[in-house]
C-alpha atoms as a PDB file:
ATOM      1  CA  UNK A   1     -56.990 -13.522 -69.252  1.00  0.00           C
ATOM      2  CA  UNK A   2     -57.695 -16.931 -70.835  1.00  0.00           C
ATOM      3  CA  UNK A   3     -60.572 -18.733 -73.228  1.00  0.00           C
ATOM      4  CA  UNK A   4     -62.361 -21.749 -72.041  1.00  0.00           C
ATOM      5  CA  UNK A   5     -59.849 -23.520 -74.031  1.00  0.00           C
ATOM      6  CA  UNK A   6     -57.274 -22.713 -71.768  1.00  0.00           C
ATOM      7  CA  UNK A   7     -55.810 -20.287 -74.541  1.00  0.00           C
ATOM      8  CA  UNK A   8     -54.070 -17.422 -73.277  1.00  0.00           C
ATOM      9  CA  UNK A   9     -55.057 -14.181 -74.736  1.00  0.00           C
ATOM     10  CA  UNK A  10     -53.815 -11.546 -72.665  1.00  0.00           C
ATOM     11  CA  UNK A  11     -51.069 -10.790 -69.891  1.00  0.00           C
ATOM     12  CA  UNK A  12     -50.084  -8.015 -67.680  1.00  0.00           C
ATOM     13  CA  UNK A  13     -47.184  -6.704 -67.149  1.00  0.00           C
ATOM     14  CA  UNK A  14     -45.302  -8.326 -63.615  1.00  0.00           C
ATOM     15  CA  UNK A  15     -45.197  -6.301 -60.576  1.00  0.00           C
ATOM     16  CA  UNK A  16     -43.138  -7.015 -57.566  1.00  0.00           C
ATOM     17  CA  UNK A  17     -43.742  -7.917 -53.879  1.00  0.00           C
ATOM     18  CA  UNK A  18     -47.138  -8.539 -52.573  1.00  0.00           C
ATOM     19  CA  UNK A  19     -49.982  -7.087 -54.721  1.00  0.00           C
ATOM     20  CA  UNK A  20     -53.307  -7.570 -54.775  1.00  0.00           C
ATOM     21  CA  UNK A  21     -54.781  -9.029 -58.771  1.00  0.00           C
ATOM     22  CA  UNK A  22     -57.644  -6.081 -58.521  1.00  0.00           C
ATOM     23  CA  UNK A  23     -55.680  -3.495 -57.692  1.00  0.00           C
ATOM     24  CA  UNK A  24     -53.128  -4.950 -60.759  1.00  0.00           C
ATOM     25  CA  UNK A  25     -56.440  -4.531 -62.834  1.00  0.00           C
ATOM     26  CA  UNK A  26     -56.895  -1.749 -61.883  1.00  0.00           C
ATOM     27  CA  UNK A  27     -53.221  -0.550 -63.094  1.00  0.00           C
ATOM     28  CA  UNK A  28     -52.515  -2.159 -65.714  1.00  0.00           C
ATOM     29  CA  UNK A  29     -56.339  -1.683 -67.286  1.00  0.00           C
ATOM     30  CA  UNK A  30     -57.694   1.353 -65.528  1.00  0.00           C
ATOM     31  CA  UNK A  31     -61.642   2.282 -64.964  1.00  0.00           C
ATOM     32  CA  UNK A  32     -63.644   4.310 -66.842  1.00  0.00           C
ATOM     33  CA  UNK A  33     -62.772   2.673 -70.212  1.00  0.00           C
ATOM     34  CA  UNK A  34     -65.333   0.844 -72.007  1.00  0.00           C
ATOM     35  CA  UNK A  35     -62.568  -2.788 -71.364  1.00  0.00           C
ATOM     36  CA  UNK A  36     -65.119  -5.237 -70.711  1.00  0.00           C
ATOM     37  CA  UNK A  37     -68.012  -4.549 -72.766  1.00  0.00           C
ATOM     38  CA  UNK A  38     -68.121  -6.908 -75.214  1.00  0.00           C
ATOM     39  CA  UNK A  39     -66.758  -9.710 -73.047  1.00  0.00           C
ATOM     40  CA  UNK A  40     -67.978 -11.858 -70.731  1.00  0.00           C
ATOM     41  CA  UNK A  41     -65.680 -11.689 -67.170  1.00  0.00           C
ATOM     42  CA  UNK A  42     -65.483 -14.240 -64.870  1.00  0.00           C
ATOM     43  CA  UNK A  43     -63.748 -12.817 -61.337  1.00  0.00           C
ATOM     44  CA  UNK A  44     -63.929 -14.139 -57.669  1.00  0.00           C
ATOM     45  CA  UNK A  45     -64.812 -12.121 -54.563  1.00  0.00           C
ATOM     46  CA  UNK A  46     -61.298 -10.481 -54.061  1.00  0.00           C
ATOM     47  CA  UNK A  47     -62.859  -8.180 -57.364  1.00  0.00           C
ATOM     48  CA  UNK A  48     -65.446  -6.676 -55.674  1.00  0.00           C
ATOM     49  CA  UNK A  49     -65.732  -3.487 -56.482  1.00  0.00           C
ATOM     50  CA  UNK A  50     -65.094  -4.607 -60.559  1.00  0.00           C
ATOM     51  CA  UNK A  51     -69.211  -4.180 -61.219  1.00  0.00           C
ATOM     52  CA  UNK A  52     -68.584  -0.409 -59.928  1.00  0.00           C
ATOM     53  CA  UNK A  53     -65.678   0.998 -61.602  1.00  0.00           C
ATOM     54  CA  UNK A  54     -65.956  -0.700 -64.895  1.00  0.00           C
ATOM     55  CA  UNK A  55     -68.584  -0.863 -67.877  1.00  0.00           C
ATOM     56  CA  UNK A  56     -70.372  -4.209 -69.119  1.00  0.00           C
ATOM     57  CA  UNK A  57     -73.199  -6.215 -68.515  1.00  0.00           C
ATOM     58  CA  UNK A  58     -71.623  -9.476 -68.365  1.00  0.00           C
ATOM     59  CA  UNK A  59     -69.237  -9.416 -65.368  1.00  0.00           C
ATOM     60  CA  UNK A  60     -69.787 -11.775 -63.385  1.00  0.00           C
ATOM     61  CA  UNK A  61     -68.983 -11.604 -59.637  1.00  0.00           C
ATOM     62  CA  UNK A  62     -69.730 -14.971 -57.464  1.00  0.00           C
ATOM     63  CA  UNK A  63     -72.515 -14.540 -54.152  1.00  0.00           C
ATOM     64  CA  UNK A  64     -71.248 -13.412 -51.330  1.00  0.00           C
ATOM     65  CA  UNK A  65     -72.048 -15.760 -48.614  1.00  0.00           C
ATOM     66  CA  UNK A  66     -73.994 -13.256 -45.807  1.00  0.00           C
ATOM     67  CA  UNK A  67     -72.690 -12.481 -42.425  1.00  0.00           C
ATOM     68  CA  UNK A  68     -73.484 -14.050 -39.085  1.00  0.00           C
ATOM     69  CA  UNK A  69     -75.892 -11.269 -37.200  1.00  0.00           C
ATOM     70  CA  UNK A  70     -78.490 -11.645 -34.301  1.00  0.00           C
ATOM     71  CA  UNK A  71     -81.300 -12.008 -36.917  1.00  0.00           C
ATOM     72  CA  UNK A  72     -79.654 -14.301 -39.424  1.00  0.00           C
ATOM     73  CA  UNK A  73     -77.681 -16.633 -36.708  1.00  0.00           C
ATOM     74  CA  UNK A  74     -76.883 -19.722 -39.551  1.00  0.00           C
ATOM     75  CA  UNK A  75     -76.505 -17.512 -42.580  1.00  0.00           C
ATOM     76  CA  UNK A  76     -76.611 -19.518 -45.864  1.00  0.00           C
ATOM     77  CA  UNK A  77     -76.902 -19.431 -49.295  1.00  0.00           C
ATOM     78  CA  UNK A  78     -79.641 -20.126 -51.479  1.00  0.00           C
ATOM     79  CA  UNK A  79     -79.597 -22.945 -54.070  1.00  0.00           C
ATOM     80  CA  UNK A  80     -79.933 -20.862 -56.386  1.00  0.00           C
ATOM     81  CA  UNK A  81     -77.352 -18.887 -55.420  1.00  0.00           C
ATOM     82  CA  UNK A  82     -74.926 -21.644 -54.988  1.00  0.00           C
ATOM     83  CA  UNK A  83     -75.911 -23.248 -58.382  1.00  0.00           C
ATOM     84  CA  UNK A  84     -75.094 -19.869 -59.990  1.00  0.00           C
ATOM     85  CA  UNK A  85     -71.501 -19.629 -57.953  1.00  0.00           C
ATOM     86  CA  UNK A  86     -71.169 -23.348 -59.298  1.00  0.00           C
ATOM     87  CA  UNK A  87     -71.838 -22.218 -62.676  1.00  0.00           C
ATOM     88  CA  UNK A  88     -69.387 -19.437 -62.852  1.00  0.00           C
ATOM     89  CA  UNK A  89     -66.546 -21.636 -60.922  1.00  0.00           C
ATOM     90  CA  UNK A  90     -66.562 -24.346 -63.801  1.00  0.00           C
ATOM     91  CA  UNK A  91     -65.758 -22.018 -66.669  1.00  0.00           C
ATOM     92  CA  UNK A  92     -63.209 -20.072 -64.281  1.00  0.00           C
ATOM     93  CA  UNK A  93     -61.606 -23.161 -63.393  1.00  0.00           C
ATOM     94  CA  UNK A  94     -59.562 -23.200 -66.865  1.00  0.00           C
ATOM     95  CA  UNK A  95     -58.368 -19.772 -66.446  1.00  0.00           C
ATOM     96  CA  UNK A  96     -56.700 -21.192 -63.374  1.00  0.00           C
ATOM     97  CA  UNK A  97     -55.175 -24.571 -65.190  1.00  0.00           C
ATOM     98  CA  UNK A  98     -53.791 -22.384 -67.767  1.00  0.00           C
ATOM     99  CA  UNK A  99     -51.864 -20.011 -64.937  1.00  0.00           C
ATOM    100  CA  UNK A 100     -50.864 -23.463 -63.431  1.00  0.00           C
ATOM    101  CA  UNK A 101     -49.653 -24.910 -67.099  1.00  0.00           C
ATOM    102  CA  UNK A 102     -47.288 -21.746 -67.192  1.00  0.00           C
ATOM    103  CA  UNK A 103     -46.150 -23.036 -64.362  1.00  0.00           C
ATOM    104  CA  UNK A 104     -44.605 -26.373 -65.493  1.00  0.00           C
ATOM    105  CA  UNK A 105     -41.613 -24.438 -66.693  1.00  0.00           C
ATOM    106  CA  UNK A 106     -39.369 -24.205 -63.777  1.00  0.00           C
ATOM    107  CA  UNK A 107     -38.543 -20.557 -64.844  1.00  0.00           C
ATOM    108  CA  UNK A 108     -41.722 -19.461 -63.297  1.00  0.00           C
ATOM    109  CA  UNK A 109     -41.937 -22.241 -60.772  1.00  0.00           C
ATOM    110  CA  UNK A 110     -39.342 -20.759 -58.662  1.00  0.00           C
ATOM    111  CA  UNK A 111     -37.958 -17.851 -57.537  1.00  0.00           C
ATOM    112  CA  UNK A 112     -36.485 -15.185 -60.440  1.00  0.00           C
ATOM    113  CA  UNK A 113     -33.341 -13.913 -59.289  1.00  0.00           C
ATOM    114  CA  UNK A 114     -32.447 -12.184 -62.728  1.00  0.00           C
ATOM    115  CA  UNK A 115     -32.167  -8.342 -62.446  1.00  0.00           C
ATOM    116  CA  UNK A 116     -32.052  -7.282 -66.203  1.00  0.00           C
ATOM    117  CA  UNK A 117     -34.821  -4.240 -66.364  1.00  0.00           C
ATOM    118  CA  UNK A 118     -38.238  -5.948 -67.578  1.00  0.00           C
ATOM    119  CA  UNK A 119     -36.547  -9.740 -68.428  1.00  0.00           C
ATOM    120  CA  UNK A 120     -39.659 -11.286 -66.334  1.00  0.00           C
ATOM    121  CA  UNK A 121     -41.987  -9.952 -68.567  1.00  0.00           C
ATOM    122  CA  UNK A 122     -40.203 -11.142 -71.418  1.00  0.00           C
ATOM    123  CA  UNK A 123     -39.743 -14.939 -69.984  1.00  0.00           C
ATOM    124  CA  UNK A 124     -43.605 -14.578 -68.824  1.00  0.00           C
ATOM    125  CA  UNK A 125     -44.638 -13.865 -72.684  1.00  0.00           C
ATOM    126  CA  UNK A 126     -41.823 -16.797 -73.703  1.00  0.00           C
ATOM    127  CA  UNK A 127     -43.728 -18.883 -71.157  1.00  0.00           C
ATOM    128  CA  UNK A 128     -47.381 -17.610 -72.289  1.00  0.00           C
ATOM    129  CA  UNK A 129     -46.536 -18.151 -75.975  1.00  0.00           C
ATOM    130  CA  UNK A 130     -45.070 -21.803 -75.330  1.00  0.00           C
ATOM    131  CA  UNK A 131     -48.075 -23.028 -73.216  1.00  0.00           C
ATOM    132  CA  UNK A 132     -50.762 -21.370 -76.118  1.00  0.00           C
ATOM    133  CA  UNK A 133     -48.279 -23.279 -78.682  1.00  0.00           C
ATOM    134  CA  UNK A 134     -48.390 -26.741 -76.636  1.00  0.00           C
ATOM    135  CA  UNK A 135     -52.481 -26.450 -76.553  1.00  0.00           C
ATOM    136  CA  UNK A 136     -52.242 -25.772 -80.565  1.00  0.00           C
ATOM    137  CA  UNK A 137     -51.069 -29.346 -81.056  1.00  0.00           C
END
């Protein structure tokens, strides 16, 4: 989770293999607890089911773009639709420099091949701490 500012407040703990970030959420944070309430969260469409299985009135999930059927052959969005997706995708865009500034050290650019029990989550907080220390000055 990150600020507008690109500031890194928050970081789960690193799971291995191929996992989906919702079902990480869902882990590491799980529903039924009042998490989101007095935040406002930005996701994408692979968090669908985020308005469902957790509390708060600011969560806000992009339009789904409607499926192709015999009565809607071309669908589309509506502008106001798309202006609100635009909306939502400019303040979610930071989040995503920030995950790409931890990125810049090669540690996390590449592939881990250390094996001490939880040392990832360690460098990832090293890394996290760094990048939040780099935007301080």
């Amino acid at each position: 989770m990150a600020t507008p500012d690109k500031v890194l407040i928050f970081l789960g703990r690193t799971f291995s293999g191929h996992n989906h970030d919702y079902r990480m959420l869902k882990e590491e944070l799980p529903p039924g607890g009042a998490w989101f309430t007095d935040v406002e969260v930005l996701v994408d469409l692979g968090d669908l089911g985020i308005q469902s299985d957790y509390q708060g009135e600011r969560i806000a999930l992009p339009h789904k773009k409607p499926r192709k059927s015999h009565t809607n052959p071309t669908p589309q969005l509506t502008e106001e639709q798309k202006a609100a997706n635009t909306a939502v995708s400019r303040v979610r865009i930071f989040v995503e420099h920030a995950i790409g500034g931890l990125k810049r050290y090669n540690i996390l650019g590449h592939r881990f091949r250390n094996h001490t029990a939880n040392f990832e989550d360690d460098v990832i907080g090293i890394c996290a701490g760094l990048w939040n220390l780099t935007l301080a000055y």
